[in-house]
N, C-alpha and C. Protein backbone atom coordinates (compact mmCIF):
# COMPACT_ATOMS: atom_id res chain seq x y z
N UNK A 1 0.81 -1.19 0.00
CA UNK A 1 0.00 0.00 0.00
C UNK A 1 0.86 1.27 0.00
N UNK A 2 2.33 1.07 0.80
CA UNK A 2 2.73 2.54 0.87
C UNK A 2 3.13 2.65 -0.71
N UNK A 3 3.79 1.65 -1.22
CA UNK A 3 4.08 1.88 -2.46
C UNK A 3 3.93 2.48 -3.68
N UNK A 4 2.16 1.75 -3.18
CA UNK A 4 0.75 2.45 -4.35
C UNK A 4 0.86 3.85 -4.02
N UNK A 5 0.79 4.18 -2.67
CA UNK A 5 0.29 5.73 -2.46
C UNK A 5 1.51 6.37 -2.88
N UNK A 6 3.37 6.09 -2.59
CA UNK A 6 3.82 6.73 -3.24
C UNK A 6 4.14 7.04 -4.75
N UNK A 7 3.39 5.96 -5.63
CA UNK A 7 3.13 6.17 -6.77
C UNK A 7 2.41 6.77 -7.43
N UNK A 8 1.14 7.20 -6.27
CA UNK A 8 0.40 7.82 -6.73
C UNK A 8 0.82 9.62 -6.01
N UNK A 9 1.40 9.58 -5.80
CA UNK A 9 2.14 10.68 -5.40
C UNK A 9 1.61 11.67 -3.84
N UNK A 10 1.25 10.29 -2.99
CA UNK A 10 0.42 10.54 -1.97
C UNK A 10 1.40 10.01 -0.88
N UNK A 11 2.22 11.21 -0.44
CA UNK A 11 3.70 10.96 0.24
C UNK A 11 2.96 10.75 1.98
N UNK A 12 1.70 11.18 2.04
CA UNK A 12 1.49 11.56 3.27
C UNK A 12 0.94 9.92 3.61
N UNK A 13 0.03 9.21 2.98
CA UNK A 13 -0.70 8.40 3.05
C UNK A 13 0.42 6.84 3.07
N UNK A 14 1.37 7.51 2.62
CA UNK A 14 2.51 6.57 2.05
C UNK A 14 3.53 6.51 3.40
N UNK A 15 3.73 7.31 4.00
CA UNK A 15 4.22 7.69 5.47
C UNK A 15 2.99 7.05 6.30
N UNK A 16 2.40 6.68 6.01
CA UNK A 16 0.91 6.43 7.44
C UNK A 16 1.36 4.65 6.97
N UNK A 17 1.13 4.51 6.17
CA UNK A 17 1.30 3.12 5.71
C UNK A 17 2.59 2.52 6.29
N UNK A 18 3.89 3.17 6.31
CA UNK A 18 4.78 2.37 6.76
C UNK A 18 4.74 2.65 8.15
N UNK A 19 4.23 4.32 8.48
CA UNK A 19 4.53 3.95 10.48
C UNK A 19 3.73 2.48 10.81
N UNK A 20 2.28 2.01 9.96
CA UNK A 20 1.98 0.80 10.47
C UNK A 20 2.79 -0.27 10.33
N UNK A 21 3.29 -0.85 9.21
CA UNK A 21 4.06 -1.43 9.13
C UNK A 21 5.28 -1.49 10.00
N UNK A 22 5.59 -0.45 10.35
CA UNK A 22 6.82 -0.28 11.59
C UNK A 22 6.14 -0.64 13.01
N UNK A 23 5.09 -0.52 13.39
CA UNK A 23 4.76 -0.51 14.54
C UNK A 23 4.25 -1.64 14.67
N UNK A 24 3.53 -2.24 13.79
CA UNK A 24 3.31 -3.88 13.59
C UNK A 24 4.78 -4.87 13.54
N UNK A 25 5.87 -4.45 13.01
CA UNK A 25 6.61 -5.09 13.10
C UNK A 25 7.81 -4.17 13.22
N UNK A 26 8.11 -3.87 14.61
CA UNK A 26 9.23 -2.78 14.42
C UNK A 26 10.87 -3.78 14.22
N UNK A 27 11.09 -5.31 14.01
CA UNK A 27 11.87 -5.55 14.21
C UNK A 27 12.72 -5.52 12.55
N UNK A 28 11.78 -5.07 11.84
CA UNK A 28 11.74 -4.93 10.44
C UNK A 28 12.72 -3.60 9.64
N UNK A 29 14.26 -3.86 9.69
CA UNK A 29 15.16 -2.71 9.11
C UNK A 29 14.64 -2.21 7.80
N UNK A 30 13.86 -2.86 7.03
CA UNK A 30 13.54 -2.65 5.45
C UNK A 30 12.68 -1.44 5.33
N UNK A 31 11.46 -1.92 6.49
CA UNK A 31 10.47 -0.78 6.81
C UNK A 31 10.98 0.31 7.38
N UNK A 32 11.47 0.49 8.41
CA UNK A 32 12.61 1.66 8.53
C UNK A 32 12.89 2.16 7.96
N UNK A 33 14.15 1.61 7.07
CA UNK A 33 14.47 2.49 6.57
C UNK A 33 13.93 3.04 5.56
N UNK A 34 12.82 2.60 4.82
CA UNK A 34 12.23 2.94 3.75
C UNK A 34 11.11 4.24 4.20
N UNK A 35 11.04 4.25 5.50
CA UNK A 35 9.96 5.37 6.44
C UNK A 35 11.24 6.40 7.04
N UNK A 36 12.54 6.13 7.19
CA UNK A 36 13.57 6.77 7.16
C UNK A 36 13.52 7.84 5.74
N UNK A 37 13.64 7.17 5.11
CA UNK A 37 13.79 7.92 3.47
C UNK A 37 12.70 8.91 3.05
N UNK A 38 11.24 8.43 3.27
CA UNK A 38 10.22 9.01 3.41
C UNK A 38 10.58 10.01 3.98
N UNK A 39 10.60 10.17 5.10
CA UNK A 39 10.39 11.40 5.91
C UNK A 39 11.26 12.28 6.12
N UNK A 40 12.21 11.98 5.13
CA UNK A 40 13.42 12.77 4.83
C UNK A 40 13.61 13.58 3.53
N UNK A 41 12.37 12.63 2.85
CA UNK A 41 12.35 13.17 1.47
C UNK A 41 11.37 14.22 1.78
N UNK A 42 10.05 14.01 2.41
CA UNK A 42 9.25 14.98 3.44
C UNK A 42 9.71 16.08 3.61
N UNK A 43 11.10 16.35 4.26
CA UNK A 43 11.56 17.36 4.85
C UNK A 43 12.19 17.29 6.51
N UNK A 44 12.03 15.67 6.79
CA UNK A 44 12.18 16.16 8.35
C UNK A 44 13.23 14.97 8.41
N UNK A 45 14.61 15.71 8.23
CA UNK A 45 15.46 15.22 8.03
C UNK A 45 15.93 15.02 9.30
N UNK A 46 16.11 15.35 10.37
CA UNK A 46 16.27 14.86 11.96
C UNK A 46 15.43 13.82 12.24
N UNK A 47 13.98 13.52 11.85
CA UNK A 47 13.25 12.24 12.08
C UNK A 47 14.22 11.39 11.17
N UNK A 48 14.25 11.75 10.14
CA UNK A 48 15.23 10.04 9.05
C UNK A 48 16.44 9.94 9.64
N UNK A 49 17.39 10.89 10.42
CA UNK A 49 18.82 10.44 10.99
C UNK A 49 18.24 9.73 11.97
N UNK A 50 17.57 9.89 13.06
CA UNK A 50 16.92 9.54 14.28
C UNK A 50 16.52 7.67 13.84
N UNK A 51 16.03 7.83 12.95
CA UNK A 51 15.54 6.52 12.48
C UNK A 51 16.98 5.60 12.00
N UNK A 52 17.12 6.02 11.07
CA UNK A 52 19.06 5.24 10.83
C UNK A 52 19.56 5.13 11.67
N UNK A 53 19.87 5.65 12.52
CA UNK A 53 20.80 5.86 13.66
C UNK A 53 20.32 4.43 14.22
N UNK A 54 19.16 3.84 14.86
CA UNK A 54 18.49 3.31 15.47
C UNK A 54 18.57 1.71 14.57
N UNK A 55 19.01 1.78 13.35
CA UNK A 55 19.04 0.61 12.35
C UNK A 55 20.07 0.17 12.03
N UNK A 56 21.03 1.07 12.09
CA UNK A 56 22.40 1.66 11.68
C UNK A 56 23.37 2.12 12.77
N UNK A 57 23.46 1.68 13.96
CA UNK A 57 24.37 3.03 14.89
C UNK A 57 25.65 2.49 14.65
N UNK A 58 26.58 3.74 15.24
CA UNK A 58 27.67 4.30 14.73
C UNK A 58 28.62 2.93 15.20
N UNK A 59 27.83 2.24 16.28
CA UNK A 59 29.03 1.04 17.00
C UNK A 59 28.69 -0.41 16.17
N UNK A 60 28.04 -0.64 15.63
CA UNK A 60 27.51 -1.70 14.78
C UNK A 60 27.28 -1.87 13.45
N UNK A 61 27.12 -3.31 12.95
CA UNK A 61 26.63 -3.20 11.41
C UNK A 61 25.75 -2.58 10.84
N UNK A 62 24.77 -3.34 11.56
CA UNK A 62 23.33 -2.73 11.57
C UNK A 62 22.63 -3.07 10.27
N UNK A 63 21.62 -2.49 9.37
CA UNK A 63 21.04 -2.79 8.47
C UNK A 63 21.89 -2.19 6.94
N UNK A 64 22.78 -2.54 6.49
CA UNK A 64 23.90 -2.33 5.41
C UNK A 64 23.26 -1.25 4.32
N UNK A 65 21.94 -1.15 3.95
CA UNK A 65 21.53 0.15 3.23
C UNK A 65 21.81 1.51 4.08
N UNK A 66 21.53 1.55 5.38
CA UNK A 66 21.23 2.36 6.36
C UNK A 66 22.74 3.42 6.17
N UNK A 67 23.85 2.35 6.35
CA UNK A 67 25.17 2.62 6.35
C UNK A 67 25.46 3.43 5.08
N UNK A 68 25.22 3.52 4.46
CA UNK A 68 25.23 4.77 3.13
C UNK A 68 24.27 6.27 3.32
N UNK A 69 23.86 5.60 4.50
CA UNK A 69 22.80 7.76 4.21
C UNK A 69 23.26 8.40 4.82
């Protein structure tokens, strides 16, 4: 669903879709970071570090896409 909505150029509806997905399964780096990216592309670029950080931190592997933003 977030997919559809960001295809359909419905960034907001597309952000609602993955916080569920995150909160249904927060153990899920993919969803993250993909609600990372979102909300960075959004504008709220302290929520997407906040989120990487958390998938990604500075002492660990973490989720290997994460490690590039």
């Amino acid at each position: 669903m977030a997919a559809e909505a960001v295809e359909a150029g419905d960034l907001a509806a597309a952000e609602l879709w993955l916080r569920k997905v995150v909160w249904i399964d927060a153990t899920d780096p993919s969803a993250q970071f993909a609600l990372a990216m979102l909300v960075g592309q959004n504008g709220d670029k302290r929520q997407a570090w906040d989120i990487v950080q958390r998938i990604a931190p500075s002492d660990s592997a973490g989720y290997p896409e994460a490690n590039f933003w």
